[in-house]
Protein backbone atom coordinates (compact mmCIF):
# COMPACT_ATOMS: atom_id res chain seq x y z
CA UNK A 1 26.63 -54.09 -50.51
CA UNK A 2 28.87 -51.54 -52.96
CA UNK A 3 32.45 -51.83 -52.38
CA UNK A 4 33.78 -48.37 -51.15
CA UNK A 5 36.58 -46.53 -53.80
CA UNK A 6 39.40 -46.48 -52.48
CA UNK A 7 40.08 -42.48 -52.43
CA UNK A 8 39.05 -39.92 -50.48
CA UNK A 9 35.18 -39.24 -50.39
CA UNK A 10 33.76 -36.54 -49.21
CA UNK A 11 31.56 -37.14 -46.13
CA UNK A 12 28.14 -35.47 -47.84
CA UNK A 13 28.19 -38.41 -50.39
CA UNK A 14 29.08 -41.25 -47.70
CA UNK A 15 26.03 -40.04 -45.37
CA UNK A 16 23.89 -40.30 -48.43
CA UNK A 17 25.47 -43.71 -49.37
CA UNK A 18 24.92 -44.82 -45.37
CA UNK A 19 21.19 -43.65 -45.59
CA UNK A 20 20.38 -46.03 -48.47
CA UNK A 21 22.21 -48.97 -47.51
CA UNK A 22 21.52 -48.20 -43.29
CA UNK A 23 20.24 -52.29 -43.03
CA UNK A 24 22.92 -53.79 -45.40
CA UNK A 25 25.17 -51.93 -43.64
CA UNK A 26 24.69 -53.12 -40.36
CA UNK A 27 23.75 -56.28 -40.92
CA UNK A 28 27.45 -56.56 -42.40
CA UNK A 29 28.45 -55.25 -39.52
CA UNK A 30 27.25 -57.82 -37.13
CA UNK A 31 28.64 -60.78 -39.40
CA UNK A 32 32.32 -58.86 -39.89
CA UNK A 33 34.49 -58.30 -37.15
CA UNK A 34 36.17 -55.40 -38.03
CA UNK A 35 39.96 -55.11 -38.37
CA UNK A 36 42.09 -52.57 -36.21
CA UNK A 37 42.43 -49.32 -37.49
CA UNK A 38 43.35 -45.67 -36.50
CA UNK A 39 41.05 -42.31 -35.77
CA UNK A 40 43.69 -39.21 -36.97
CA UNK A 41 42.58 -35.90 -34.20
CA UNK A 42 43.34 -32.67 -35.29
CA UNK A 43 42.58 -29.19 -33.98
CA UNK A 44 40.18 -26.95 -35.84
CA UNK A 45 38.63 -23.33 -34.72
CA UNK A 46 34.69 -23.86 -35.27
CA UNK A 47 32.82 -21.60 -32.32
CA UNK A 48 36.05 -22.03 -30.53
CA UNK A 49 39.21 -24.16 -30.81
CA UNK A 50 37.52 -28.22 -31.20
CA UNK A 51 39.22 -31.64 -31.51
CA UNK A 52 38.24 -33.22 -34.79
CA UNK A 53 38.29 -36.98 -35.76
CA UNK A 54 39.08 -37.62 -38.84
CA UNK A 55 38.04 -41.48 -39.64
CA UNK A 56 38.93 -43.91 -42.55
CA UNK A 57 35.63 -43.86 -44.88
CA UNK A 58 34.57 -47.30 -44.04
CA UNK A 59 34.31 -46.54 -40.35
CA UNK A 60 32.96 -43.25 -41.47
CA UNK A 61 29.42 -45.40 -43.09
CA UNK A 62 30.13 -47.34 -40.00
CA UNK A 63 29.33 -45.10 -37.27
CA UNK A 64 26.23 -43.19 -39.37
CA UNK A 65 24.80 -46.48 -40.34
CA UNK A 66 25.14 -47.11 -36.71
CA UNK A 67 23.79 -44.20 -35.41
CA UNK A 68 20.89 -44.20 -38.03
CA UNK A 69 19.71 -47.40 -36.42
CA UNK A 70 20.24 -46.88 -32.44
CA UNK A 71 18.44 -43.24 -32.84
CA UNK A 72 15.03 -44.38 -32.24
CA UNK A 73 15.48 -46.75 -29.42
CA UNK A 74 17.37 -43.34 -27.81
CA UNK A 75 15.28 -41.29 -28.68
CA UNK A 76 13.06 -43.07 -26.66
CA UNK A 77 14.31 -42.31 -23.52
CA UNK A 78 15.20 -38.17 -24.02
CA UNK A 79 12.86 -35.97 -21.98
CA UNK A 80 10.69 -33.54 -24.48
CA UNK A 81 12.72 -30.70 -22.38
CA UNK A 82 15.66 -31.69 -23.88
CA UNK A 83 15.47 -29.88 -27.91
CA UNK A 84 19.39 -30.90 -28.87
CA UNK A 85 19.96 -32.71 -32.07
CA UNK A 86 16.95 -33.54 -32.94
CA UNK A 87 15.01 -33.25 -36.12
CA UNK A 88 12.09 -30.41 -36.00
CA UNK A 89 13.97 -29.14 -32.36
CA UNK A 90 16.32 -26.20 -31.72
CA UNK A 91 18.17 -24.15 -28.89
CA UNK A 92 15.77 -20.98 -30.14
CA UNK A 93 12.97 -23.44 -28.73
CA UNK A 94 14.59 -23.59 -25.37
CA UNK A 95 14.99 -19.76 -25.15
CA UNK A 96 11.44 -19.46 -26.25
CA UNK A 97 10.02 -21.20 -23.83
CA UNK A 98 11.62 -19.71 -21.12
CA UNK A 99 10.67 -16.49 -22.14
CA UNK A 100 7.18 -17.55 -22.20
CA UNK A 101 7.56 -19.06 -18.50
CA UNK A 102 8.67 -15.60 -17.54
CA UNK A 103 5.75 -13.79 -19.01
CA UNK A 104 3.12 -16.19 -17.04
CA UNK A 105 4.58 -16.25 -13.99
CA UNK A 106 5.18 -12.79 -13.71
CA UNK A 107 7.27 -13.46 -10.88
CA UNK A 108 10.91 -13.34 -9.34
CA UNK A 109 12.73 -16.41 -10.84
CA UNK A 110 15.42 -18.25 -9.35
CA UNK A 111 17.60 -19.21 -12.21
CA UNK A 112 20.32 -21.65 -12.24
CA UNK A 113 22.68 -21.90 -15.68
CA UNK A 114 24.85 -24.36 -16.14
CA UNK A 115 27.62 -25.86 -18.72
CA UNK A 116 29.48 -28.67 -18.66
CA UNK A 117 33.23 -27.99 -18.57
CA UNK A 118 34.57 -30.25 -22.01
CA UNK A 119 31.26 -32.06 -21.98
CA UNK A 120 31.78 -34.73 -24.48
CA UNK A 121 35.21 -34.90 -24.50
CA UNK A 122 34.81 -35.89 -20.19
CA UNK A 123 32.35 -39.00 -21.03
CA UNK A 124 33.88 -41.90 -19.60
CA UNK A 125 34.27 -44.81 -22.01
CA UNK A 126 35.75 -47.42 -19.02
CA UNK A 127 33.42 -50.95 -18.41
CA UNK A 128 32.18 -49.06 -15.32
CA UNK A 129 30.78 -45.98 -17.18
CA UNK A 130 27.04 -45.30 -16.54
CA UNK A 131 27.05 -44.63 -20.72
CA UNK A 132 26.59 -48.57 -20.85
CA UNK A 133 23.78 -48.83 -18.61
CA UNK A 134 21.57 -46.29 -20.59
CA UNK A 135 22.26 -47.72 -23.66
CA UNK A 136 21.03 -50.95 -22.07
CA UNK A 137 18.07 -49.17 -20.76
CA UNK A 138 17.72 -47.98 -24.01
CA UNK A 139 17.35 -51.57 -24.96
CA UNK A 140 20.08 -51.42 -27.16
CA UNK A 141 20.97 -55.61 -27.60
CA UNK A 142 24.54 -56.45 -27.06
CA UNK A 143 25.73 -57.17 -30.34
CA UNK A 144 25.10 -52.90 -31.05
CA UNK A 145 26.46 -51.94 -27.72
CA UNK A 146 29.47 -54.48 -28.59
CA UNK A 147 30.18 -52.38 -31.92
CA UNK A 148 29.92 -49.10 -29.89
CA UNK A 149 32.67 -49.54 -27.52
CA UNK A 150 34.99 -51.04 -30.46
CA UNK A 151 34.33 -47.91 -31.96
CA UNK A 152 34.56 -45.07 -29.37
CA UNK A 153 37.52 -47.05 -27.85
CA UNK A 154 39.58 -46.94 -31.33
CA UNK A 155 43.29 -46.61 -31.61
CA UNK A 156 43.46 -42.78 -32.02
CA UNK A 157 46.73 -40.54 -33.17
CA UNK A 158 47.55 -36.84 -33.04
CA UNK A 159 48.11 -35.31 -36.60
CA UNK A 160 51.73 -35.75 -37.25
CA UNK A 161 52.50 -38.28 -34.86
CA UNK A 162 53.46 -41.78 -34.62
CA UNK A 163 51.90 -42.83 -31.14
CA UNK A 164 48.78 -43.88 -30.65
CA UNK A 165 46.62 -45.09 -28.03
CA UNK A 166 42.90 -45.90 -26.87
CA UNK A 167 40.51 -43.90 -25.57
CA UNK A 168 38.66 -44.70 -22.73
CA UNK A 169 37.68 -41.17 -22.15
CA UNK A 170 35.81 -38.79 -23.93
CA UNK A 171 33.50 -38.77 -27.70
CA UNK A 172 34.79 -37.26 -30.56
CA UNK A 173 33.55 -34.30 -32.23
CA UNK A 174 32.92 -35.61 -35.98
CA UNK A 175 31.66 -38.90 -35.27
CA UNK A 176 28.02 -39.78 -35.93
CA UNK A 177 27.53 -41.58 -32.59
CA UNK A 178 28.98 -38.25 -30.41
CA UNK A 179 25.28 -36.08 -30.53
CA UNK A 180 23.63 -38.84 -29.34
CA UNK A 181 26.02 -40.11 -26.41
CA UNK A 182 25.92 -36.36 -25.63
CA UNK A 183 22.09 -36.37 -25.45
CA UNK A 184 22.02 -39.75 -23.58
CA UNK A 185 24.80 -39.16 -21.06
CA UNK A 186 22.87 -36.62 -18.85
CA UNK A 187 19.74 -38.06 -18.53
CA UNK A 188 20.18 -38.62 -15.23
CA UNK A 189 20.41 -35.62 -14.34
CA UNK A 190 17.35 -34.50 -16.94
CA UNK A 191 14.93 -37.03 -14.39
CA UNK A 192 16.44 -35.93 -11.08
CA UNK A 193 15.31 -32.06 -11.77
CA UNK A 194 12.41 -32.45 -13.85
CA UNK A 195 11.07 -34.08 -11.09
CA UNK A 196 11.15 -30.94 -8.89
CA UNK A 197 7.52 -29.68 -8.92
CA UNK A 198 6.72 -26.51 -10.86
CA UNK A 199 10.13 -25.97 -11.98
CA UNK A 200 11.04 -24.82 -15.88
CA UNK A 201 13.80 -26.74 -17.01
CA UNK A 202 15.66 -27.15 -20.47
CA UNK A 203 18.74 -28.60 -22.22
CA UNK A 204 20.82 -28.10 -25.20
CA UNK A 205 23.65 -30.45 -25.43
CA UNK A 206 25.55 -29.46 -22.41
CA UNK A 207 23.77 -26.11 -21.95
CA UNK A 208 21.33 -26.63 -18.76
CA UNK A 209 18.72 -23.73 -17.33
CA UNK A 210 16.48 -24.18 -14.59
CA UNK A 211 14.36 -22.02 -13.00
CA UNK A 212 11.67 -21.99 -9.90
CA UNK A 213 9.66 -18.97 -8.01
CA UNK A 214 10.74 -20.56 -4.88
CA UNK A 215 13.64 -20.26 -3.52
CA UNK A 216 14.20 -23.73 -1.49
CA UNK A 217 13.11 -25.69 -4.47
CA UNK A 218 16.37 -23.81 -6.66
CA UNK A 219 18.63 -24.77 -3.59
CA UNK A 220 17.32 -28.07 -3.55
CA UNK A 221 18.17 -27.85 -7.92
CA UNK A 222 21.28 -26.55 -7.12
CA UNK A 223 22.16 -29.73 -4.95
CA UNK A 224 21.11 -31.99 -7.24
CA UNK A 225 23.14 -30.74 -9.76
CA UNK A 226 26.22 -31.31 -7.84
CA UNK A 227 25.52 -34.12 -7.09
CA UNK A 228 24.59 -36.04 -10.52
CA UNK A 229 27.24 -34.30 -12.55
CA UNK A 230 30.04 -35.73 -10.28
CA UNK A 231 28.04 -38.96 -10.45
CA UNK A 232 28.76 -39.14 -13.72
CA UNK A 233 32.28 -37.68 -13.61
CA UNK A 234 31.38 -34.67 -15.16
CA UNK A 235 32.21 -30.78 -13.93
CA UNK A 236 30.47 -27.63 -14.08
CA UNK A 237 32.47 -24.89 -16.18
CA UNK A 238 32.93 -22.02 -13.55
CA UNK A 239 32.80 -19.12 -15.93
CA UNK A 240 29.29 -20.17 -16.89
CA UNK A 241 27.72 -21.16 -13.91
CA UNK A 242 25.46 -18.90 -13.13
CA UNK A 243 22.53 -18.31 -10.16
CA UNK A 244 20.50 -15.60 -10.90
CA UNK A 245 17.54 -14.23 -8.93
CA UNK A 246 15.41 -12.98 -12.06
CA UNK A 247 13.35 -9.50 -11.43
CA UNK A 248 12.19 -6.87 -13.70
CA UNK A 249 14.35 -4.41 -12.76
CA UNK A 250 17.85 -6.12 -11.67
CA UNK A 251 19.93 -4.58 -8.57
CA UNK A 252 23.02 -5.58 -6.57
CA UNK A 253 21.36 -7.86 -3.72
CA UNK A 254 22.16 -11.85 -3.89
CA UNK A 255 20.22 -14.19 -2.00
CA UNK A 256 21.40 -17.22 -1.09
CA UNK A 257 24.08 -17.22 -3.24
CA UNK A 258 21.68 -16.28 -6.48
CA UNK A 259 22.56 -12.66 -7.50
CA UNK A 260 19.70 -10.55 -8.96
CA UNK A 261 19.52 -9.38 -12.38
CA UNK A 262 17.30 -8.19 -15.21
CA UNK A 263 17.81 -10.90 -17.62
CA UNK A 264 19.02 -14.32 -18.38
CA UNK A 265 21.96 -15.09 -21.09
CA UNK A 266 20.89 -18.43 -22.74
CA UNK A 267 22.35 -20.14 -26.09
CA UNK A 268 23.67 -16.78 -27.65
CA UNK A 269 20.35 -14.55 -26.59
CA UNK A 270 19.13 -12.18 -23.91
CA UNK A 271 15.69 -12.93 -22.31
CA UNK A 272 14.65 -9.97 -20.53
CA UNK A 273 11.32 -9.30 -18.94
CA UNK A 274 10.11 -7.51 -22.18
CA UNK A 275 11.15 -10.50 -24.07
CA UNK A 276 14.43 -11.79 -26.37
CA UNK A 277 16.96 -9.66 -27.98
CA UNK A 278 20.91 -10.46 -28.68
CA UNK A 279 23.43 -9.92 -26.36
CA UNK A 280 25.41 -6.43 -26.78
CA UNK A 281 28.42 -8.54 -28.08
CA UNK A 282 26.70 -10.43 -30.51
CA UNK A 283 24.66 -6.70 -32.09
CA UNK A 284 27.72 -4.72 -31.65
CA UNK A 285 29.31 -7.75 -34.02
CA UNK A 286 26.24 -7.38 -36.13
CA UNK A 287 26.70 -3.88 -37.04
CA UNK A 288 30.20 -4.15 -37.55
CA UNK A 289 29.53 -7.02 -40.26
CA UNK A 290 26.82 -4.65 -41.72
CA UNK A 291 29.06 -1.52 -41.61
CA UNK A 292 31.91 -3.49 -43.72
CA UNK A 293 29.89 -5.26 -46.45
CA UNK A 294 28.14 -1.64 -47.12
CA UNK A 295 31.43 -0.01 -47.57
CA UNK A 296 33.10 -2.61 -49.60
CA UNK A 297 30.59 -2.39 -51.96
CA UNK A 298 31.06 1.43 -52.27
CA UNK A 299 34.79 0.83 -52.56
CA UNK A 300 34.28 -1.48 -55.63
CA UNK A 301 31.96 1.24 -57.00
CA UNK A 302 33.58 3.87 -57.22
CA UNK A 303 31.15 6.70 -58.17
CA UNK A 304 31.07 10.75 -58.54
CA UNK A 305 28.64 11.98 -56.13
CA UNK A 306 27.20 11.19 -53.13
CA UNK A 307 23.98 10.88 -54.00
CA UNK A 308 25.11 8.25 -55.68
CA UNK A 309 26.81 6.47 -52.77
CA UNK A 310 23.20 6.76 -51.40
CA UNK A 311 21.36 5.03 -53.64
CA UNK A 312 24.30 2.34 -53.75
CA UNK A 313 24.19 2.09 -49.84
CA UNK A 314 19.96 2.06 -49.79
CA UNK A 315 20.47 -0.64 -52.43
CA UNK A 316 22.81 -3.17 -50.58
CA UNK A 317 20.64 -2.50 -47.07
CA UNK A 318 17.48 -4.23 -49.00
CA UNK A 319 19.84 -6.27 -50.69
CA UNK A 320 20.93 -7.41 -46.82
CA UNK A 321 17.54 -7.43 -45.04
CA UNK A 322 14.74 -8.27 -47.36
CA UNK A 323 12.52 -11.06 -46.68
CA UNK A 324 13.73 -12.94 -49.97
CA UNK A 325 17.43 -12.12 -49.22
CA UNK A 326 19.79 -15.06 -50.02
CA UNK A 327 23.23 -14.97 -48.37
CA UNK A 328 21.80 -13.51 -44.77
CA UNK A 329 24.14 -13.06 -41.84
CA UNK A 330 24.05 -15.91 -38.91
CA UNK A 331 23.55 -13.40 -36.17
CA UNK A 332 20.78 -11.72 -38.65
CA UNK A 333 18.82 -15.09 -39.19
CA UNK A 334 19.23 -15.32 -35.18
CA UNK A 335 17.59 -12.23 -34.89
CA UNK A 336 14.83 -13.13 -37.51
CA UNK A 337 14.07 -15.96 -35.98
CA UNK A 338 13.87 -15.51 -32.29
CA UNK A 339 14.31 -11.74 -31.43
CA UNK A 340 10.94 -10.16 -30.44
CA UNK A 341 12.05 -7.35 -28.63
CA UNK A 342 10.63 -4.36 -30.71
CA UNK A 343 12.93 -1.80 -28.72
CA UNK A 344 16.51 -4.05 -30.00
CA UNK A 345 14.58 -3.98 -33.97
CA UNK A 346 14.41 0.28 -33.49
CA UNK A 347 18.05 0.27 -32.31
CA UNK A 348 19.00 -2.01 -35.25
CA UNK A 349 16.92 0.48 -37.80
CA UNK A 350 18.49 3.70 -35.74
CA UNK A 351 21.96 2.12 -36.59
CA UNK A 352 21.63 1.10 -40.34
CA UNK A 353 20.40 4.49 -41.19
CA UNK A 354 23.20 6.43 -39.35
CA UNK A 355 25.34 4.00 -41.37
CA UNK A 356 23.99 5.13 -44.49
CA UNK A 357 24.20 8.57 -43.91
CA UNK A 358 27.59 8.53 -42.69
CA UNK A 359 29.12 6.49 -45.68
CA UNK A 360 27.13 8.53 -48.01
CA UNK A 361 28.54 11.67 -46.89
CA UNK A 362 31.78 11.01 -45.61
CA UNK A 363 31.74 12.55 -42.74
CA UNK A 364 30.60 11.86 -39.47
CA UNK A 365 27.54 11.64 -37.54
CA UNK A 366 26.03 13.67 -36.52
CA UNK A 367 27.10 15.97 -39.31
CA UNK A 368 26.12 13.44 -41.61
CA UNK A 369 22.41 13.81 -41.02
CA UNK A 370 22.67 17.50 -42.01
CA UNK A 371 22.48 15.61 -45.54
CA UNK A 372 21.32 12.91 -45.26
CA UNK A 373 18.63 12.60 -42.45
CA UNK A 374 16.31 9.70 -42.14
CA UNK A 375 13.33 11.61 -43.45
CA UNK A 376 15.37 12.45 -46.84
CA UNK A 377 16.71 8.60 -46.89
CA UNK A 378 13.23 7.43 -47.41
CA UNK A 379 11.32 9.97 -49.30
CA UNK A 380 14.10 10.58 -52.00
CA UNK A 381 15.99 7.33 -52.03
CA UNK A 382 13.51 5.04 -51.31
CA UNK A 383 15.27 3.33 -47.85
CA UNK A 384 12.79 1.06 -45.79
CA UNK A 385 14.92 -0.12 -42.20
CA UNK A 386 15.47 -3.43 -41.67
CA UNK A 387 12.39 -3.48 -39.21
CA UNK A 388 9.85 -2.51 -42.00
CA UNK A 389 11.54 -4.74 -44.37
CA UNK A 390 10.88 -7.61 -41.99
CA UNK A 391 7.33 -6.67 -41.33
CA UNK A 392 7.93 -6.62 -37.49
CA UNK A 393 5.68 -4.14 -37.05
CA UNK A 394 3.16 -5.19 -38.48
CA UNK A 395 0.56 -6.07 -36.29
């Protein structure tokens, strides 16, 4: 196998480098026993504030060469309901199909949302942690679950200091190995309610929804729930634990401790009766994105009427929401990809154009329109909304 250089690689080249030599790789592996070394964790802000592992490169090809060869004996034993890191799945898939269970039920829902509180970081990593029994159910052999626990159970250090010690409790975020302990882990509890009849039940990760049209069979949910995650000493986060009695409408009854609404918050979206839009927060962030790069780029052009500013404005909005448009927003491809909610697309178009008009003129709406109305915007300037450039009405 290719001795490793001994300075810094970056970890797109070693993943390529642990693809091609995956068998050399571990067969090395299980004639080496490998020499003590230490994980460096530091803090970084990803979706929120994360504990990264930094590892030395070797252990780095390690633990993907690793994971490369354990994947399909797990992936054996993962539920189809569960569409976390996995090639060809995706949380949009979950919210999909829950919107779709909605729609053909046409029923009152009893919803219960969970998330684990510091999911992967609470895995236990003792000799008495269920993790070891999957992976033997997996039918993972011992010399592989062997190299696991010398891995996950490495000396570890804090940035910047000298102490270090050995984890017996929680995965990583970094290592190769962590999305598929973290798919493993709660299978349990993936078997326990998908084997409450007529119930719709996903998972992403951490991110659990169930749902049922009767009532007792949600309690019953709700029980097991409790029950599995402190099994597997694991704890609901409060301030996403939700149970929701789903109706068209909404109101301010609760039943049995589920509290009626109009909609269901899952992995970033809104699922409403009518179907899947983004959450106020994430289209109110959205706009405000859309709002800035428009008026930087009149900034750097500075020009002498505002006509002019018009056409500039019209220009970047196709520029933003064609179909062939390059550097699209994150919350846009969200919305491309999963929002099907025509009302949310109208209220998108309503709010680029009064954007337009309002940066053209200078002034604010609804003065602005006085100028520069909607009609005027796309007979004389050409503007097509986001929802026409997007074809989603198109039948």
């Amino acid at each position: 196998m290719p001795k490793i250089p001994p300075f810094r690689i970056p970890n797109l080249i070693l993943k390529q480098f642990s693809s091609e030599y995956v068998n050399q790789i571990n067969q090395w592996c299980l004639d080496l026993e490998i020499e003590s070394w230490e994980n460096e964790i530091y803090l970084v802000m990803l979706d929120k504030e994360r504990e990264l592992v930094r590892l030395p490169e070797e252990i780095y090809v390690l633990e993907k060469a690793l994971a490369l060869k354990i994947e399909p004996k797990i992936k054996k034993k993962l539920p189809h309901e569960l569409v976390s890191y996995q090639k060809g799945r995706s949380a949009f898939q979950a919210v999909q199909s829950l919107s779709e269970f909605a729609k053909e039920t046409k029923m009152p829902l009893y919803v219960l949302r969970r998330d684990i509180a510091s999911y992967t970081d609470s895995i236990p990593l003792h000799d008495g942690s269920r993790l070891w029994s999957l992976l033997q159910e997996a039918e993972l052999d011992e010399a592989e679950i062997h190299l696991l626990k010398k891995l996950l159970r490495a000396k570890t250090k804090w940035r910047g200091t000298e102490a270090s010690f050995s984890r017996y409790l929680g995965v990583s975020t970094g290592s190769a190995l962590t999305p598929l302990i973290a798919n493993l882990y709660l299978t349990d509890l993936d078997r326990e309610l998908l084997n409450v009849s007529g119930c719709f039940y996903r998972r992403y990760g951490d991110d659990i929804v169930f749902a049922h049209t009767d009532l007792d069979s949600a309690i019953t949910a709700r029980a097991i729930l409790t029950q599995v995650l402190s099994e597997l000493s694991l704890s609901e986060k409060a301030e996403k634990s939700k149970d929701i009695l789903w109706n068209a409408k909404g109101g301010n009854s609760i039943v049995s401790g589920f509290s009626e609404k109009a909609f269901v918050d899952l992995l970033g979206l809104r699922i409403t009766r009518s179907g899947i839009r983004l959450t106020s927060e994430k289209m109110k962030l959205l706009l405000k994105r859309f709002r800035f790069r428009i008026k930087i780029t009149l900034e750097a052009n500075p020009l002498f009427s505002d006509d002019d500013r018009a056409k500039l404005a019209v220009s970047v909005v196709h520029a933003l929401f064609s179909r062939d448009a390059i550097a699209q927003d994150p919350l846009f491809r969200m919305m491309c990809y999963a929002v099907n909610e025509i009302g949310q697309w109208r209220e998108l178009d309503h709010e680029v154009v009064s954007m337009v008009a309002a940066l053209s003129a200078k002034e604010p709406l609804p003065y602005a329109f006085r100028r520069y109305s909607k009609k005027r915007l796309m007979n004389e300037f050409g503007m097509r909304t986001p929802g026409h450039l997007r074809q989603i009405y198109v039948p």
